[in-house]
PDB file of N, CA and C in Angstrom:
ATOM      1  N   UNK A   1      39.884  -9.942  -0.160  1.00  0.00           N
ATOM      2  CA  UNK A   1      38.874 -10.920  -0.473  1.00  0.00           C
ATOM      3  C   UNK A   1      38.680 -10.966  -1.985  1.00  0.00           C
ATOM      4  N   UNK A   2      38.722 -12.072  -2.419  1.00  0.00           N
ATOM      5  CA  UNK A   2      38.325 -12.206  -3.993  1.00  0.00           C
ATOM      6  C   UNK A   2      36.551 -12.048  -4.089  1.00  0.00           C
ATOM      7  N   UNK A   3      36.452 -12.018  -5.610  1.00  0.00           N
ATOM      8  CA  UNK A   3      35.015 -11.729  -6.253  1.00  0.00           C
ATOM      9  C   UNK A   3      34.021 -12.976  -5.692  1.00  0.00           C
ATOM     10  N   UNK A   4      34.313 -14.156  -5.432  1.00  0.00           N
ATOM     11  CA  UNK A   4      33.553 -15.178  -5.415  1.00  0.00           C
ATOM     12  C   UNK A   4      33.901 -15.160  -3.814  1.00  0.00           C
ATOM     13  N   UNK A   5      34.485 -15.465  -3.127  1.00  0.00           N
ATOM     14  CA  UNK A   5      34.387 -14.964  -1.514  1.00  0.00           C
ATOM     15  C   UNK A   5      33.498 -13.604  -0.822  1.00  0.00           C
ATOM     16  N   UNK A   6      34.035 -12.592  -2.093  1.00  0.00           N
ATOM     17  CA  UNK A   6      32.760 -11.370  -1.316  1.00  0.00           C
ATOM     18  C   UNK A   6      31.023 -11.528  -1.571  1.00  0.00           C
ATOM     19  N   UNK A   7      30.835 -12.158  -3.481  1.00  0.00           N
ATOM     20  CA  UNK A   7      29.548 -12.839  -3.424  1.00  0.00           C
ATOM     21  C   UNK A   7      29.043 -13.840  -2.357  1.00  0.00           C
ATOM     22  N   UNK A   8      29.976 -14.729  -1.976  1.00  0.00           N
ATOM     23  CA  UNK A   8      29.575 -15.774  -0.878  1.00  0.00           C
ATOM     24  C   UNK A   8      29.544 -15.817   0.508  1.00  0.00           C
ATOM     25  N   UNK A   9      30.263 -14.745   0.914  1.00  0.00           N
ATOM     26  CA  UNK A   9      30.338 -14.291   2.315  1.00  0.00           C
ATOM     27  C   UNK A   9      28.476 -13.926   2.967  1.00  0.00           C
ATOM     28  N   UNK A  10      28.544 -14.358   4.034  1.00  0.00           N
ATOM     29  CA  UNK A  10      27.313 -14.131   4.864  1.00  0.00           C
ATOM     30  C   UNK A  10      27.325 -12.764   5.101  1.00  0.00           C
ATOM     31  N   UNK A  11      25.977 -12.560   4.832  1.00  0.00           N
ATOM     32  CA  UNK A  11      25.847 -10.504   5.262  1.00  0.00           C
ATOM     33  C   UNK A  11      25.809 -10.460   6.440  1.00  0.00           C
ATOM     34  N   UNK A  12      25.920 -11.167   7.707  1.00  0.00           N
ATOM     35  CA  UNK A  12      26.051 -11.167   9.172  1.00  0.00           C
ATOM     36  C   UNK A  12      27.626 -10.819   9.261  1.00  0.00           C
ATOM     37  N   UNK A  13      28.553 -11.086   8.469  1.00  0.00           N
ATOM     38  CA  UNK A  13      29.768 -10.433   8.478  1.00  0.00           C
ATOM     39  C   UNK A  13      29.878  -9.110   8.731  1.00  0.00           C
ATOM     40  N   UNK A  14      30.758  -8.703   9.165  1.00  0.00           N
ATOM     41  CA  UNK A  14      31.272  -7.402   9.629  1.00  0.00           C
ATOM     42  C   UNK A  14      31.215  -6.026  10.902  1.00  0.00           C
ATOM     43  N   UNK A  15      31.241  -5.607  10.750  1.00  0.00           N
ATOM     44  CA  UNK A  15      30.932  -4.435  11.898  1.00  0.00           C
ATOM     45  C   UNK A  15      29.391  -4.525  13.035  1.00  0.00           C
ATOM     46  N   UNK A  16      28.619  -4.144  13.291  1.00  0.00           N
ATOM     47  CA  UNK A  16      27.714  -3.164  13.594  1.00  0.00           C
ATOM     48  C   UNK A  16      27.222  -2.232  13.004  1.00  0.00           C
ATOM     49  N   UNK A  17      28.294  -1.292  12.711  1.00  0.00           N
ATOM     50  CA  UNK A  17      27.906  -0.106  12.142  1.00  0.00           C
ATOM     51  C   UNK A  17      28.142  -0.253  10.695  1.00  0.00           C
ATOM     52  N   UNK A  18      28.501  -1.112   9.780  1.00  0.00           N
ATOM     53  CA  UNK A  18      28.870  -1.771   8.566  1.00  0.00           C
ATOM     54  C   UNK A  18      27.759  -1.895   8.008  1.00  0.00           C
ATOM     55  N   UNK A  19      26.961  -3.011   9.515  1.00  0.00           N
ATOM     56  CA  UNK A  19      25.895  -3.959   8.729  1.00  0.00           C
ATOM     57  C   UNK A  19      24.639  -2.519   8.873  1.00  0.00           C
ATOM     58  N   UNK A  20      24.414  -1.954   9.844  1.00  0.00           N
ATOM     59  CA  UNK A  20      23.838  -0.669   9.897  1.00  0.00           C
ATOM     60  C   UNK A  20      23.653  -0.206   8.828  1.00  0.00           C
ATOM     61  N   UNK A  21      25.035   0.523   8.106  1.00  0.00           N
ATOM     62  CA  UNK A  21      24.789   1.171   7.239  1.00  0.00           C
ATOM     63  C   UNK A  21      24.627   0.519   5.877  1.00  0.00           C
ATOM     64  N   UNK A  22      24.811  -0.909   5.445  1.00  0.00           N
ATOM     65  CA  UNK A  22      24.293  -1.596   4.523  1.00  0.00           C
ATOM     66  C   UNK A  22      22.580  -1.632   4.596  1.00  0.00           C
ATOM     67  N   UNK A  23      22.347  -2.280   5.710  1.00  0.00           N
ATOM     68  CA  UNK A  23      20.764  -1.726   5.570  1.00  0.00           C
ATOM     69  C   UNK A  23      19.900  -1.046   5.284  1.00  0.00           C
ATOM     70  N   UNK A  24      20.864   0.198   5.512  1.00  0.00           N
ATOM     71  CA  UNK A  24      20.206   1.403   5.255  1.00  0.00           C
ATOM     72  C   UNK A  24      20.098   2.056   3.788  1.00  0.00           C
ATOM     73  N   UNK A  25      21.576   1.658   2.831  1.00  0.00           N
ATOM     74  CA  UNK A  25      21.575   1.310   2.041  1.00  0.00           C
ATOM     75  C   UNK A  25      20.414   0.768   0.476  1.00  0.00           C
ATOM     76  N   UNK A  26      20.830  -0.642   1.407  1.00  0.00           N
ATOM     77  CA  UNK A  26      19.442  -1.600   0.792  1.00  0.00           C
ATOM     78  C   UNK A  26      18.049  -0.704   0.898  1.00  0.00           C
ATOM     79  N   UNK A  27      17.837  -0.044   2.098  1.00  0.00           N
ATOM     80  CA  UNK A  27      16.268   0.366   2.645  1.00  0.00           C
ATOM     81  C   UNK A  27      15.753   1.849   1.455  1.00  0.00           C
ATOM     82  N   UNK A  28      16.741   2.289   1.136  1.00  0.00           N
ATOM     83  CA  UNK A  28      16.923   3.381   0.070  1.00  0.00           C
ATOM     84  C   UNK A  28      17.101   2.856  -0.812  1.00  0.00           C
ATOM     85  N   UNK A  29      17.401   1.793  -1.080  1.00  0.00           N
ATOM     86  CA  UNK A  29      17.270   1.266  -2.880  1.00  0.00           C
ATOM     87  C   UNK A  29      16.101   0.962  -3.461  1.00  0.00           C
ATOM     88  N   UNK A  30      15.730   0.054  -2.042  1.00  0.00           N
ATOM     89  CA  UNK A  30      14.407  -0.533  -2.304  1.00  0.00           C
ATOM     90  C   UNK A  30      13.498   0.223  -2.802  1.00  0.00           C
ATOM     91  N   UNK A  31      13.317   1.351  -1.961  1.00  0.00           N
ATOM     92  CA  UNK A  31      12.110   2.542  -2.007  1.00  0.00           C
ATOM     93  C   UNK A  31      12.789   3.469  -3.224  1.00  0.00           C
ATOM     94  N   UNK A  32      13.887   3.297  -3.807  1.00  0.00           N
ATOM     95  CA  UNK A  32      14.225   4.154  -4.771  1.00  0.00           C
ATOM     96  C   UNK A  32      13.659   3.043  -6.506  1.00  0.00           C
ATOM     97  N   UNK A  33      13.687   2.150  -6.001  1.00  0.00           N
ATOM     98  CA  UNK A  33      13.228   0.678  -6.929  1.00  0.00           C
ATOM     99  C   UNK A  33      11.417   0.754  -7.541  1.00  0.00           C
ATOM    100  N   UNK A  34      11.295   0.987  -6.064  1.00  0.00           N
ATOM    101  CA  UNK A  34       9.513   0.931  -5.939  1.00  0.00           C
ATOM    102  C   UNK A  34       9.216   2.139  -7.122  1.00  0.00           C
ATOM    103  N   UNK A  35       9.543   3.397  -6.316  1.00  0.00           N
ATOM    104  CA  UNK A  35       9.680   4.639  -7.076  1.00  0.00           C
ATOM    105  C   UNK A  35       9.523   4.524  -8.842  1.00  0.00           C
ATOM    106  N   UNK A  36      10.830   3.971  -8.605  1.00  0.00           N
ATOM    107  CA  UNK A  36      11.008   3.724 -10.377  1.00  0.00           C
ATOM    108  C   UNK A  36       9.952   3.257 -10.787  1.00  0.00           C
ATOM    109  N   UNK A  37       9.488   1.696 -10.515  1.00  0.00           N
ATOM    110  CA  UNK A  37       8.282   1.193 -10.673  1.00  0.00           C
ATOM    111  C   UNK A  37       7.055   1.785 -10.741  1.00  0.00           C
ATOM    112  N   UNK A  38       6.752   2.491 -10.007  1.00  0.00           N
ATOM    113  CA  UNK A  38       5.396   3.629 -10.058  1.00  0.00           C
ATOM    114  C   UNK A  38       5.234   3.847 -10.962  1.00  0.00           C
ATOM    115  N   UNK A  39       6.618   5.433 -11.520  1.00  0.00           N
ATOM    116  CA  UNK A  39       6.444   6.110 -12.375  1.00  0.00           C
ATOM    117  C   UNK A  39       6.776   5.210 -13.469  1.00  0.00           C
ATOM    118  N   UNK A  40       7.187   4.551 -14.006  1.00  0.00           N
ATOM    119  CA  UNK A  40       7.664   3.258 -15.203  1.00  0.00           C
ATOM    120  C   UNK A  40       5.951   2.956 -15.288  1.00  0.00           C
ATOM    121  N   UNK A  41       5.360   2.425 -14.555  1.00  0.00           N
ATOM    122  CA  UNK A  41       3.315   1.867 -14.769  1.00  0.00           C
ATOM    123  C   UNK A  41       3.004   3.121 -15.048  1.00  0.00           C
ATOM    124  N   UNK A  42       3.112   4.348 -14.181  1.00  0.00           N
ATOM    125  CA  UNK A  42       1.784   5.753 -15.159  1.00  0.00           C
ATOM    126  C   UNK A  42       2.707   5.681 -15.977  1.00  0.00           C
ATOM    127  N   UNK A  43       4.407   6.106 -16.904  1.00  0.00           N
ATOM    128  CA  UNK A  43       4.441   6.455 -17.890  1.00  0.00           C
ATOM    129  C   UNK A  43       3.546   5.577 -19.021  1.00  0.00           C
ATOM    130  N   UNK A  44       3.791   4.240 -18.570  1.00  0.00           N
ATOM    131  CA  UNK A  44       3.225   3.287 -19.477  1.00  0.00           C
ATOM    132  C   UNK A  44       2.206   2.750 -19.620  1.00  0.00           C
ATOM    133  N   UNK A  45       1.185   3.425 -18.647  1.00  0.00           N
ATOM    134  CA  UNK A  45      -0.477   3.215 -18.650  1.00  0.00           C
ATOM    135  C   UNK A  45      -0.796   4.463 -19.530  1.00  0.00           C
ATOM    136  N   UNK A  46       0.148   5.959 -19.407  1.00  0.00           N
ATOM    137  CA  UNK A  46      -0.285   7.073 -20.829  1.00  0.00           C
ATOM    138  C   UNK A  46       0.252   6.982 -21.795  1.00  0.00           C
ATOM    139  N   UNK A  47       1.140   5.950 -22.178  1.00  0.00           N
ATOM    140  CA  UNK A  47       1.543   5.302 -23.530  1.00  0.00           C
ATOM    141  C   UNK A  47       0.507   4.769 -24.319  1.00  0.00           C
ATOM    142  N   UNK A  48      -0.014   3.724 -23.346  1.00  0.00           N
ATOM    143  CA  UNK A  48      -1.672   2.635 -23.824  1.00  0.00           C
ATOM    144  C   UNK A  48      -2.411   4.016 -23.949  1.00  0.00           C
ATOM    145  N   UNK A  49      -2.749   4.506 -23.211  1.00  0.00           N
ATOM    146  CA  UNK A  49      -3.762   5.705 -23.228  1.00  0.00           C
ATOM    147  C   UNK A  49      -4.039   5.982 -24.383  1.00  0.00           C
ATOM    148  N   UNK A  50      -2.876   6.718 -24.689  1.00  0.00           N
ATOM    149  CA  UNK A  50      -2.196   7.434 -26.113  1.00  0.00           C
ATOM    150  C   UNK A  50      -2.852   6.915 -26.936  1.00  0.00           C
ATOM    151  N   UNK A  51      -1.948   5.567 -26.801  1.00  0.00           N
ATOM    152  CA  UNK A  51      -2.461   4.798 -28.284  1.00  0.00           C
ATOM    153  C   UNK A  51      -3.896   4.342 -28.311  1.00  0.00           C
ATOM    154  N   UNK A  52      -4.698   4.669 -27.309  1.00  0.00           N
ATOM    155  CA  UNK A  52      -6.232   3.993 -27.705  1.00  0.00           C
ATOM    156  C   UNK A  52      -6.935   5.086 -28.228  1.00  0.00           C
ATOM    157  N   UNK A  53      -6.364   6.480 -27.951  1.00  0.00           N
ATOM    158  CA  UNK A  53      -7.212   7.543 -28.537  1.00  0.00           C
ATOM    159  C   UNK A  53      -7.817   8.590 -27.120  1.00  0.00           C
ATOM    160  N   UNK A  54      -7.301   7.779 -26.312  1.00  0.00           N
ATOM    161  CA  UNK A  54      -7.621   8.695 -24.804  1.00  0.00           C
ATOM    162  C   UNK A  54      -6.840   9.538 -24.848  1.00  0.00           C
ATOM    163  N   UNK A  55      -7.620  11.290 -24.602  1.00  0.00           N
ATOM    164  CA  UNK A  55      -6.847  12.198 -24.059  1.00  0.00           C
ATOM    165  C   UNK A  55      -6.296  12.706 -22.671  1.00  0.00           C
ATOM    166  N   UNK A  56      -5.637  12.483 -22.270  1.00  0.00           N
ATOM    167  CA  UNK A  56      -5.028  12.034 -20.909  1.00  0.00           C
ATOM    168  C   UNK A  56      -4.681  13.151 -20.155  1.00  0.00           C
ATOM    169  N   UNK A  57      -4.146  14.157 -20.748  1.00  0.00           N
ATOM    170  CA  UNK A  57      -4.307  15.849 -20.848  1.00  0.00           C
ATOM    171  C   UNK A  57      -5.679  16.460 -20.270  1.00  0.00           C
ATOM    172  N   UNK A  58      -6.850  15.983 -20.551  1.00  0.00           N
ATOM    173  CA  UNK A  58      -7.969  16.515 -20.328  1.00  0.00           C
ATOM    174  C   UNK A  58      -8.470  15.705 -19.419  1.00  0.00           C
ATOM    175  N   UNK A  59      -8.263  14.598 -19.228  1.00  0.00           N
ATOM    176  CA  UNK A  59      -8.726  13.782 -17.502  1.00  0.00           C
ATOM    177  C   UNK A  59      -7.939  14.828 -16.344  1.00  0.00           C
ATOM    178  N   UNK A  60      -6.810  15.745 -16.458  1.00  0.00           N
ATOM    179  CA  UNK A  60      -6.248  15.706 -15.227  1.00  0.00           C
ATOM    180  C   UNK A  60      -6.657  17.639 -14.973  1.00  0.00           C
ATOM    181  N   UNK A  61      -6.726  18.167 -13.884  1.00  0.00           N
ATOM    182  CA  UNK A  61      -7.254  19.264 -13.586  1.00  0.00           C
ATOM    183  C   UNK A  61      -6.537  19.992 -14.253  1.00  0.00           C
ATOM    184  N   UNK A  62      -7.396  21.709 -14.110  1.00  0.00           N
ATOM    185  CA  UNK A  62      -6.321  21.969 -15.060  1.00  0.00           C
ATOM    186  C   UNK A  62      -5.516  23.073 -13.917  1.00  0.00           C
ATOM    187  N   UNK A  63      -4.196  23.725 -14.543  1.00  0.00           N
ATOM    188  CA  UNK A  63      -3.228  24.035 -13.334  1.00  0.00           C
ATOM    189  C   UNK A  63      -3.137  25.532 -13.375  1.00  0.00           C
ATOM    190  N   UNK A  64      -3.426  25.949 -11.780  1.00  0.00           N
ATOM    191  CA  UNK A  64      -3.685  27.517 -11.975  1.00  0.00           C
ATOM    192  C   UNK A  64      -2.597  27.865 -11.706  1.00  0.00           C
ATOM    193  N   UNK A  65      -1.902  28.725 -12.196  1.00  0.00           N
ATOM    194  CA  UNK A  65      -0.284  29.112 -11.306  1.00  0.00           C
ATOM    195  C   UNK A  65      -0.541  30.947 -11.363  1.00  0.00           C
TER     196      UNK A  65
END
């Protein structure tokens, strides 16, 4: 299959267990996507922090080990 046939091909193509494991795939990207996203907003809500003069260090408990 060429580059512009595999972009254009319907994802109902193939196996069962193909389309299975593409899903599953996708279903782990997604939530690996989100993830990113999370931590990408707190790094970059204690960036703003930072820069307004908030100590961000002292909002969070402190850690007994």
């Amino acid at each position: 299959m060429t580059m512009a046939a595999t972009l254009t091909a319907s994802p109902s193509t193939g196996s069962f267990k193909a389309r299975k494991r593409r899903k599953a795939v996708q279903r782990r990207l997604r939530w690996a996507v989100a993830v990113m996203l999370l931590l990408n907003l707190a790094v970059w809500a204690g960036v703003v922090a930072a820069l307004r003069g908030i100590d961000v260090a002292g909002l969070l408990p402190p850690l007994s080990l």
